[in-house]
PDB file of N, CA and C in Angstrom:
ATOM      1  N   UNK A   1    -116.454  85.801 237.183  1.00  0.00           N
ATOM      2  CA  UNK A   1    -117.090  86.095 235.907  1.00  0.00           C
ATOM      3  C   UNK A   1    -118.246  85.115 235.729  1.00  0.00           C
ATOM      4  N   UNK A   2    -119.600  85.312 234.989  1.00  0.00           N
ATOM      5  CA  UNK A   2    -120.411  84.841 235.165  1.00  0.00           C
ATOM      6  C   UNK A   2    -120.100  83.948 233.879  1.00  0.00           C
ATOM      7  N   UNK A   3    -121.299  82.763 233.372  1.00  0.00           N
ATOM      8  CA  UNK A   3    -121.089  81.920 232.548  1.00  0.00           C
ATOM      9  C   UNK A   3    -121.300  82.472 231.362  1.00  0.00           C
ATOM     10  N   UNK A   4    -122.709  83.463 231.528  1.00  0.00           N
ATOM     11  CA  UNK A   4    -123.174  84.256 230.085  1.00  0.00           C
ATOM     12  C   UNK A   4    -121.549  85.228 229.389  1.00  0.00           C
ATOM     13  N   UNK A   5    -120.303  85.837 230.559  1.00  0.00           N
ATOM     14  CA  UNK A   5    -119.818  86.546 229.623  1.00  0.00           C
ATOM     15  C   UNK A   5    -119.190  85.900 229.683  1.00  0.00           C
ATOM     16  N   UNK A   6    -118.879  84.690 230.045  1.00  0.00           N
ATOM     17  CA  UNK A   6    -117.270  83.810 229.752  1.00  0.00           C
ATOM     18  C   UNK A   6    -117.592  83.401 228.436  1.00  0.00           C
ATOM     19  N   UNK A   7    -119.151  82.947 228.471  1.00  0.00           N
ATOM     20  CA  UNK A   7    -119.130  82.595 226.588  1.00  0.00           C
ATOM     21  C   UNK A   7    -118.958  84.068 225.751  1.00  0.00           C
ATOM     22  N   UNK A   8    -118.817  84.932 225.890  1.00  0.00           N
ATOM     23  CA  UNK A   8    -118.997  86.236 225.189  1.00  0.00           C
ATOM     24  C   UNK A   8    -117.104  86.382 225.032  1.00  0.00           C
ATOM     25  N   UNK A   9    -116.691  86.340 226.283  1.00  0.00           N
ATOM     26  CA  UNK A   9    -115.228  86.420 226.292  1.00  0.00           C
ATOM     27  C   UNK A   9    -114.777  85.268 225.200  1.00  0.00           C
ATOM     28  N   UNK A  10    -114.952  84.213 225.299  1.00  0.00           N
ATOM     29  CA  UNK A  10    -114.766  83.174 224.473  1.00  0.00           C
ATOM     30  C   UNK A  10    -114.723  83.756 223.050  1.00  0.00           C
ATOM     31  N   UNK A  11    -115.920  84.359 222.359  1.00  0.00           N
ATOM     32  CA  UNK A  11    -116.401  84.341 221.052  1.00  0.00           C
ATOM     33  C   UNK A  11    -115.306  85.498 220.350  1.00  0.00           C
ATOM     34  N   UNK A  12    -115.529  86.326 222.014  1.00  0.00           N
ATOM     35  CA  UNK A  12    -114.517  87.622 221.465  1.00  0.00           C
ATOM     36  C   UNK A  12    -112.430  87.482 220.906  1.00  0.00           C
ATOM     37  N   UNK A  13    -112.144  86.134 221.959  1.00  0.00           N
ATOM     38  CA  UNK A  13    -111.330  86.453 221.999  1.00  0.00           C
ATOM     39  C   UNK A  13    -111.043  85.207 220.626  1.00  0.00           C
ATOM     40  N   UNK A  14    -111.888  83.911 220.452  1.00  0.00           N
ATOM     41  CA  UNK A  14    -111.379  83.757 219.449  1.00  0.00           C
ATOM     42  C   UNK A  14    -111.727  84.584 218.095  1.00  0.00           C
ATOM     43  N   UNK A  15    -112.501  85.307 217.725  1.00  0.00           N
ATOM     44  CA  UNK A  15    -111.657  86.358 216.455  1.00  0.00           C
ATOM     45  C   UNK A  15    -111.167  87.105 216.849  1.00  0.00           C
ATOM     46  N   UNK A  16    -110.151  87.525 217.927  1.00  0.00           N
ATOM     47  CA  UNK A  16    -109.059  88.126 217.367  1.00  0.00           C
ATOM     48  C   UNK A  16    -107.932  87.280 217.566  1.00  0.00           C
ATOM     49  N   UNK A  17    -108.163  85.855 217.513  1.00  0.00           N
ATOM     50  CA  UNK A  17    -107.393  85.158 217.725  1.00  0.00           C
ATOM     51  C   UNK A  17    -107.170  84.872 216.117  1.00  0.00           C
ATOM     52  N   UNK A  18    -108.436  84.845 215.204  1.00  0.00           N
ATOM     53  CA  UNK A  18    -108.316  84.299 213.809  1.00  0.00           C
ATOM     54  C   UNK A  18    -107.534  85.432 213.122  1.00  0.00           C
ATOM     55  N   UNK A  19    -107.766  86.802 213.441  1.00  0.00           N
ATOM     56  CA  UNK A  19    -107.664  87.574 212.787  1.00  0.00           C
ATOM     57  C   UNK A  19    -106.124  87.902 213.125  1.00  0.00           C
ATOM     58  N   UNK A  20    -105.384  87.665 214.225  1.00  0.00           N
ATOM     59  CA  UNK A  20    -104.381  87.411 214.617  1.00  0.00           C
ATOM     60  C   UNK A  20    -103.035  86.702 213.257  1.00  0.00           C
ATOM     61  N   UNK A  21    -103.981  85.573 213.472  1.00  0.00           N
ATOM     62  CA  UNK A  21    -103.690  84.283 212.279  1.00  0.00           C
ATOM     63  C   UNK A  21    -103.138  85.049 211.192  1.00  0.00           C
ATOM     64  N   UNK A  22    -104.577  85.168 211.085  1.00  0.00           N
ATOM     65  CA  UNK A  22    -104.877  85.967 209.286  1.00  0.00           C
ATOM     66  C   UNK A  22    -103.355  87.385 209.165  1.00  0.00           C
ATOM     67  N   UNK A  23    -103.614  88.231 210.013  1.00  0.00           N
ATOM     68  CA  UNK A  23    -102.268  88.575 210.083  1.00  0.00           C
ATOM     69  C   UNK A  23    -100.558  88.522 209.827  1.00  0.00           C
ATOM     70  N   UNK A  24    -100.987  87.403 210.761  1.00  0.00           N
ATOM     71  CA  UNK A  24     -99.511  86.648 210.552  1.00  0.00           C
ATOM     72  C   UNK A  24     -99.253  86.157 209.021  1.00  0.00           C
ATOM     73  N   UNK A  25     -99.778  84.984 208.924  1.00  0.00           N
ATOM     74  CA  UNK A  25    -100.109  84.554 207.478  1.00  0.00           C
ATOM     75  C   UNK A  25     -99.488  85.633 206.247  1.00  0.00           C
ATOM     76  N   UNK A  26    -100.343  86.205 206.885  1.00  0.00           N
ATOM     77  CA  UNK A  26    -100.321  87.049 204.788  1.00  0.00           C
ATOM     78  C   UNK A  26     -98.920  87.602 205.219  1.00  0.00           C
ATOM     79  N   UNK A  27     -97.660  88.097 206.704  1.00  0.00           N
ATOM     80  CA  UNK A  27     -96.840  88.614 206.759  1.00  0.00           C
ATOM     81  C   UNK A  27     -96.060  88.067 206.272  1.00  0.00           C
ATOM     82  N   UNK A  28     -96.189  86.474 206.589  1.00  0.00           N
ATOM     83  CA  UNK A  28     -95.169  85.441 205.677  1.00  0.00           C
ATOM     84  C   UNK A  28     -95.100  84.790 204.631  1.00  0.00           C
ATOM     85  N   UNK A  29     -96.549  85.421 204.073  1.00  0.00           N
ATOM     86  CA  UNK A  29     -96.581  85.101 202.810  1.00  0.00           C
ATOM     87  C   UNK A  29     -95.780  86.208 201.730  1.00  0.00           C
ATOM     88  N   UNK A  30     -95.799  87.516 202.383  1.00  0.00           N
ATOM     89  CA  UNK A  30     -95.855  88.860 201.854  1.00  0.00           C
ATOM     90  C   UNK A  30     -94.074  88.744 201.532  1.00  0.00           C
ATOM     91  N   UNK A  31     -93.680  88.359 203.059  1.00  0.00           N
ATOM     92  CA  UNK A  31     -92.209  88.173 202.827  1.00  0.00           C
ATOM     93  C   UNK A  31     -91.288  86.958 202.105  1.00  0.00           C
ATOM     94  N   UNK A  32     -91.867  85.419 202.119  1.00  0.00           N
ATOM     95  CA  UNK A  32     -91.918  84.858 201.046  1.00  0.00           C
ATOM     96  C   UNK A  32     -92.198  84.964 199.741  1.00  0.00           C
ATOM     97  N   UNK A  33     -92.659  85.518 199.200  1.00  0.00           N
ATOM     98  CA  UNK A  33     -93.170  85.800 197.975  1.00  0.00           C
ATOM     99  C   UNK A  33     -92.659  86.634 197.150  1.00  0.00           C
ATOM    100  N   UNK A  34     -91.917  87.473 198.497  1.00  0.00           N
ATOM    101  CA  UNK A  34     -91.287  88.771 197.603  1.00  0.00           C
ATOM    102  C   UNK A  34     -89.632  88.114 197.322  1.00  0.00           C
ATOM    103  N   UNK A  35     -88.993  86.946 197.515  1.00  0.00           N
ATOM    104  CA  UNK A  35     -88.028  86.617 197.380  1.00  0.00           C
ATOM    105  C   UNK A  35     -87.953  85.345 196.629  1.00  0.00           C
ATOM    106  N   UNK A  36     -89.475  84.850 196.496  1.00  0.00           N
ATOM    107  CA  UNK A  36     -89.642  83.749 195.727  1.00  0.00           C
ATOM    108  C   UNK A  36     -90.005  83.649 194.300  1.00  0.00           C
ATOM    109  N   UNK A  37     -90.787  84.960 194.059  1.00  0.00           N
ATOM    110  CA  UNK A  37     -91.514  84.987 192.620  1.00  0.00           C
ATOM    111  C   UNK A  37     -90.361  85.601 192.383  1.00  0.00           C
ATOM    112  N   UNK A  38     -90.548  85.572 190.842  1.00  0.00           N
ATOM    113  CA  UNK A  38     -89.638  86.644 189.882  1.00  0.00           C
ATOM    114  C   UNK A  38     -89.717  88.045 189.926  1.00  0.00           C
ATOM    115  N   UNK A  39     -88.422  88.756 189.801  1.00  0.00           N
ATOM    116  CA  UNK A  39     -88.428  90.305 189.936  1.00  0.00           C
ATOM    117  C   UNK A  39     -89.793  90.934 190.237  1.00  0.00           C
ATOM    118  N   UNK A  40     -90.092  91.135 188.912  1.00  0.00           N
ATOM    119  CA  UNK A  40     -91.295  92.324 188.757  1.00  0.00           C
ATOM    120  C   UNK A  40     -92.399  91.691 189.665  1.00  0.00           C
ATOM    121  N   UNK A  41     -93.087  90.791 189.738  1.00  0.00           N
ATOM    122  CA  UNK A  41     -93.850  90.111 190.229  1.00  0.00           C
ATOM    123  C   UNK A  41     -93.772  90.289 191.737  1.00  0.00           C
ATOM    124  N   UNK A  42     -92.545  89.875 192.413  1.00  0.00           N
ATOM    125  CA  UNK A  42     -92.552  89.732 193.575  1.00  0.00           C
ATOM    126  C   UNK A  42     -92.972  90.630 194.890  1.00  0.00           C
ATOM    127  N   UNK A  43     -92.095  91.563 194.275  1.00  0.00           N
ATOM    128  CA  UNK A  43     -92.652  93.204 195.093  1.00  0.00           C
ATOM    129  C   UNK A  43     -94.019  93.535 194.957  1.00  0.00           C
ATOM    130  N   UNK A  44     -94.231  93.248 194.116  1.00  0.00           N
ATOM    131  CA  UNK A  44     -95.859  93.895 193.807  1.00  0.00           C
ATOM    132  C   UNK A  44     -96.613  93.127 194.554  1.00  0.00           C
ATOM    133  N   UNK A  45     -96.668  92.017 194.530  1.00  0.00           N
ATOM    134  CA  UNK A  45     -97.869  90.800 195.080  1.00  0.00           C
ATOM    135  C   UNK A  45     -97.298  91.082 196.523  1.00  0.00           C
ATOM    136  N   UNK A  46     -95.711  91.124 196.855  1.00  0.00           N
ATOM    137  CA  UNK A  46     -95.421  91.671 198.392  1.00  0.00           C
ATOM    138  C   UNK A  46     -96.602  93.007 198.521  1.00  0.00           C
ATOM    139  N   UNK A  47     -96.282  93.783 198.234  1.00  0.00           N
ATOM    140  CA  UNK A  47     -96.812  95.328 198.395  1.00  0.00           C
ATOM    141  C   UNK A  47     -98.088  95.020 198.530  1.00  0.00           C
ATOM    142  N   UNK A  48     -99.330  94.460 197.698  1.00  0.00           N
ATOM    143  CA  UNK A  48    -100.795  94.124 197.444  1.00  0.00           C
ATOM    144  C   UNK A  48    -100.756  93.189 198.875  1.00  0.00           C
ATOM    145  N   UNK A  49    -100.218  92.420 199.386  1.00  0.00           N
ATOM    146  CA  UNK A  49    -100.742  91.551 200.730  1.00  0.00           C
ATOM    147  C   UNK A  49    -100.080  92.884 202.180  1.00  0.00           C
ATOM    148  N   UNK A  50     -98.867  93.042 201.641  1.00  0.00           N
ATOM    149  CA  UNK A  50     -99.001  94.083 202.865  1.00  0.00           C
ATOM    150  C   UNK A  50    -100.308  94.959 203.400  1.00  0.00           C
ATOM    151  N   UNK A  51    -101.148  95.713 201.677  1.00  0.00           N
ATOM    152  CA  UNK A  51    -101.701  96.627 201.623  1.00  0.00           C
ATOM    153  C   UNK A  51    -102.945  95.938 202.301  1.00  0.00           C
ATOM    154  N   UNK A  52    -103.327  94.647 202.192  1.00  0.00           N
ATOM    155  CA  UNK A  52    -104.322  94.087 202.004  1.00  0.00           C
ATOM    156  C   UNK A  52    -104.587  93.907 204.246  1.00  0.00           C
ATOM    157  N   UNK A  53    -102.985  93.891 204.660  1.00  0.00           N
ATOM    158  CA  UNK A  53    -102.625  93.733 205.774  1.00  0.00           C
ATOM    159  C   UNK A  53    -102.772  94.918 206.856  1.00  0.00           C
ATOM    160  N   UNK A  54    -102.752  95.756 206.045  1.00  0.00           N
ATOM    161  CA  UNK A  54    -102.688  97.331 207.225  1.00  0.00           C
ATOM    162  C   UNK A  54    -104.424  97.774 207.673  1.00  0.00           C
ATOM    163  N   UNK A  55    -105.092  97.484 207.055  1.00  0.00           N
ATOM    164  CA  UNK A  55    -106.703  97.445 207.340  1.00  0.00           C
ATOM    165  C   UNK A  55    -107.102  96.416 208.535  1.00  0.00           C
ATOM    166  N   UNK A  56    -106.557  94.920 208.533  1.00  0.00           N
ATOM    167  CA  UNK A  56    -106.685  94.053 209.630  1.00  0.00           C
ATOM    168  C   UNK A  56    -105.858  94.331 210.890  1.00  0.00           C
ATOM    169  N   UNK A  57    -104.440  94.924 210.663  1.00  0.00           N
ATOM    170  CA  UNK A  57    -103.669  95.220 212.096  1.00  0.00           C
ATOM    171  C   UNK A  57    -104.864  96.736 212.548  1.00  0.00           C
ATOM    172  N   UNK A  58    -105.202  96.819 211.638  1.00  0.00           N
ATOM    173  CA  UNK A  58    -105.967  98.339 212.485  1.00  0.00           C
ATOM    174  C   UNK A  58    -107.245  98.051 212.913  1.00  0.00           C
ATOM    175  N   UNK A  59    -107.951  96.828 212.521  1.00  0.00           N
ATOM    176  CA  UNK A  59    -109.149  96.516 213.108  1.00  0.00           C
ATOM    177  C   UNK A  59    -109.079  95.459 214.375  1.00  0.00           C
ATOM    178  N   UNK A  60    -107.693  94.998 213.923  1.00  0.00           N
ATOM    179  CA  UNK A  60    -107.300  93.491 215.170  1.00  0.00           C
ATOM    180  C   UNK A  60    -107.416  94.890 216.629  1.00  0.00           C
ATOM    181  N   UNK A  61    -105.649  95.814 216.418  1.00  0.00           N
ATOM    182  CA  UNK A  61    -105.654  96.523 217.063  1.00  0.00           C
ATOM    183  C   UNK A  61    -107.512  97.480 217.876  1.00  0.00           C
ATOM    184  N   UNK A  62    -107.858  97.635 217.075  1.00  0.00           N
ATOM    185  CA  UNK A  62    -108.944  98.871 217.925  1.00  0.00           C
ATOM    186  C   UNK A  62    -109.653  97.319 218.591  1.00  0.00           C
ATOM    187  N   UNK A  63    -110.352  96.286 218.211  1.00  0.00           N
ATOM    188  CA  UNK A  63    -110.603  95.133 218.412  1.00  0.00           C
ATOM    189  C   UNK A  63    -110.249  94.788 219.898  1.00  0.00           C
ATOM    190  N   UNK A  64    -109.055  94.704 220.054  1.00  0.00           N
ATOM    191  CA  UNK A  64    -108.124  94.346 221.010  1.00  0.00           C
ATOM    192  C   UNK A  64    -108.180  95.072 222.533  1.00  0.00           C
ATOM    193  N   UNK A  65    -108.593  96.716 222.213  1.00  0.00           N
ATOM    194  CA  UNK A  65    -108.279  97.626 223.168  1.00  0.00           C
ATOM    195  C   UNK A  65    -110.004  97.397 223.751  1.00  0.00           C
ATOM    196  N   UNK A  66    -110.968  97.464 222.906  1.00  0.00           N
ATOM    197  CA  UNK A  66    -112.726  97.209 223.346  1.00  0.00           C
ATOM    198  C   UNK A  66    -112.474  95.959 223.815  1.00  0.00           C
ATOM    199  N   UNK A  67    -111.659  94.643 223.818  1.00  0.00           N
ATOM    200  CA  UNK A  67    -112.278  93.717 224.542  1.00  0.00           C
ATOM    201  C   UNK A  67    -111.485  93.582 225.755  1.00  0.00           C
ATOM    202  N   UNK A  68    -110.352  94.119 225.560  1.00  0.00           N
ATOM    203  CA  UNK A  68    -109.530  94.687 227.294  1.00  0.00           C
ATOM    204  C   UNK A  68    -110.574  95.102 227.972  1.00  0.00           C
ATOM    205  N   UNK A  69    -111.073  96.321 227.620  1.00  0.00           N
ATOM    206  CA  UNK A  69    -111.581  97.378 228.274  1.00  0.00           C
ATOM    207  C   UNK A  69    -113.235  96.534 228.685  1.00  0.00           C
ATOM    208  N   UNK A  70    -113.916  95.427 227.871  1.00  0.00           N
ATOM    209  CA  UNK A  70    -115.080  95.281 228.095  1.00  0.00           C
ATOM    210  C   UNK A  70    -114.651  94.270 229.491  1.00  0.00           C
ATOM    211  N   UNK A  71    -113.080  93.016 229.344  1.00  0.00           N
ATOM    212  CA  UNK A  71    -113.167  92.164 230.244  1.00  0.00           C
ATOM    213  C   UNK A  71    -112.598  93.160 231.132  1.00  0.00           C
ATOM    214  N   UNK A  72    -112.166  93.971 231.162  1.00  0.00           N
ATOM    215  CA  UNK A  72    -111.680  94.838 232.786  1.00  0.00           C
ATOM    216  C   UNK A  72    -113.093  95.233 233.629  1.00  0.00           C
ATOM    217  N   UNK A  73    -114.155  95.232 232.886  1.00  0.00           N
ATOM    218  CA  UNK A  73    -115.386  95.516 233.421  1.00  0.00           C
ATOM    219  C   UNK A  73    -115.930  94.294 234.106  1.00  0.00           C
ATOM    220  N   UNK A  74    -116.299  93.121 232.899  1.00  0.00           N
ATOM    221  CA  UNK A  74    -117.093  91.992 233.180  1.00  0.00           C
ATOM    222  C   UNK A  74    -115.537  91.104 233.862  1.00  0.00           C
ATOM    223  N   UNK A  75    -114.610  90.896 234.021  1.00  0.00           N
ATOM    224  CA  UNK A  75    -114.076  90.282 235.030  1.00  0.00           C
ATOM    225  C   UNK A  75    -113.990  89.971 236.536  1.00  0.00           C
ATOM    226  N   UNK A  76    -113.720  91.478 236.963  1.00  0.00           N
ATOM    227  CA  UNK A  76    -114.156  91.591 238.463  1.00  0.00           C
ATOM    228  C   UNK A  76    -113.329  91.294 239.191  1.00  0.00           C
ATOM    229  N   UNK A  77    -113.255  91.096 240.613  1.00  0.00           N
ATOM    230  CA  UNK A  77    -111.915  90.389 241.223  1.00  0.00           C
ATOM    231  C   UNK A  77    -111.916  89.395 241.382  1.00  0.00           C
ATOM    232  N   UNK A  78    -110.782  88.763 241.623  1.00  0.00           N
ATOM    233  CA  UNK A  78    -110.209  86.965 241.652  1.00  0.00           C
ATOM    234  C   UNK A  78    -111.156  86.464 242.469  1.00  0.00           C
ATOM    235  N   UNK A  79    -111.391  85.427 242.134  1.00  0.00           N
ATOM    236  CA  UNK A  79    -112.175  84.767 243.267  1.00  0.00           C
ATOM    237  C   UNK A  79    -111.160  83.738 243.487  1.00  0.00           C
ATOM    238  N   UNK A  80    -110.446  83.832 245.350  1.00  0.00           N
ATOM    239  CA  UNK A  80    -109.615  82.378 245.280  1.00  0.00           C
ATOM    240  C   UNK A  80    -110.760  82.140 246.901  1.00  0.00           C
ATOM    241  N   UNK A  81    -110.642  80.452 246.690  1.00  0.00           N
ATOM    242  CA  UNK A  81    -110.746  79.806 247.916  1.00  0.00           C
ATOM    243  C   UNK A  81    -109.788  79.381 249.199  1.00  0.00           C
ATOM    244  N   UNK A  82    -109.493  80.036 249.978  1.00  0.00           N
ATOM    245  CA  UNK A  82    -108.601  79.922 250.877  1.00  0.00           C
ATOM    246  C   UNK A  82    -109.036  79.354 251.731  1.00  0.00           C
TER     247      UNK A  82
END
């Protein structure tokens, strides 16, 4: 792989590394929250971070499959020294 796309691979893979994060996060916030706040409160603010959550697994996801598909291109084969 050349240097120009290793920095490209780099840039790519850390956001979906953040967005990864960001993911996670709000899952344990979503599920904390719903057992921590009071009744009425809890579910709802659960439900609003889930909702807030299904837009990022669907952009991480499509995200994910374009930068497979770009490093299956710009990778190439192994280079070993034997």
């Amino acid at each position: 792989m050349e240097e120009a796309d290793k920095q490209v691979f780099k840039l790519k893979f850390w956001k979906l590394t953040v967005i990864l994060n960001v993911i996670i996060i709000l899952v344990a916030l979503a599920i904390g929250l719903f057992f921590k706040l009071p009744s009425p409160l809890g579910p709802s603010v659960a439900a609003v971070l889930i909702l807030i959550d299904i837009p990022l697994i669907w952009y991480f996801r499509k995200h994910y499959y374009l930068t497979k598909a770009w490093l299956d291109v710009h990778a190439g084969p192994s280079e070993k020294n034997d």
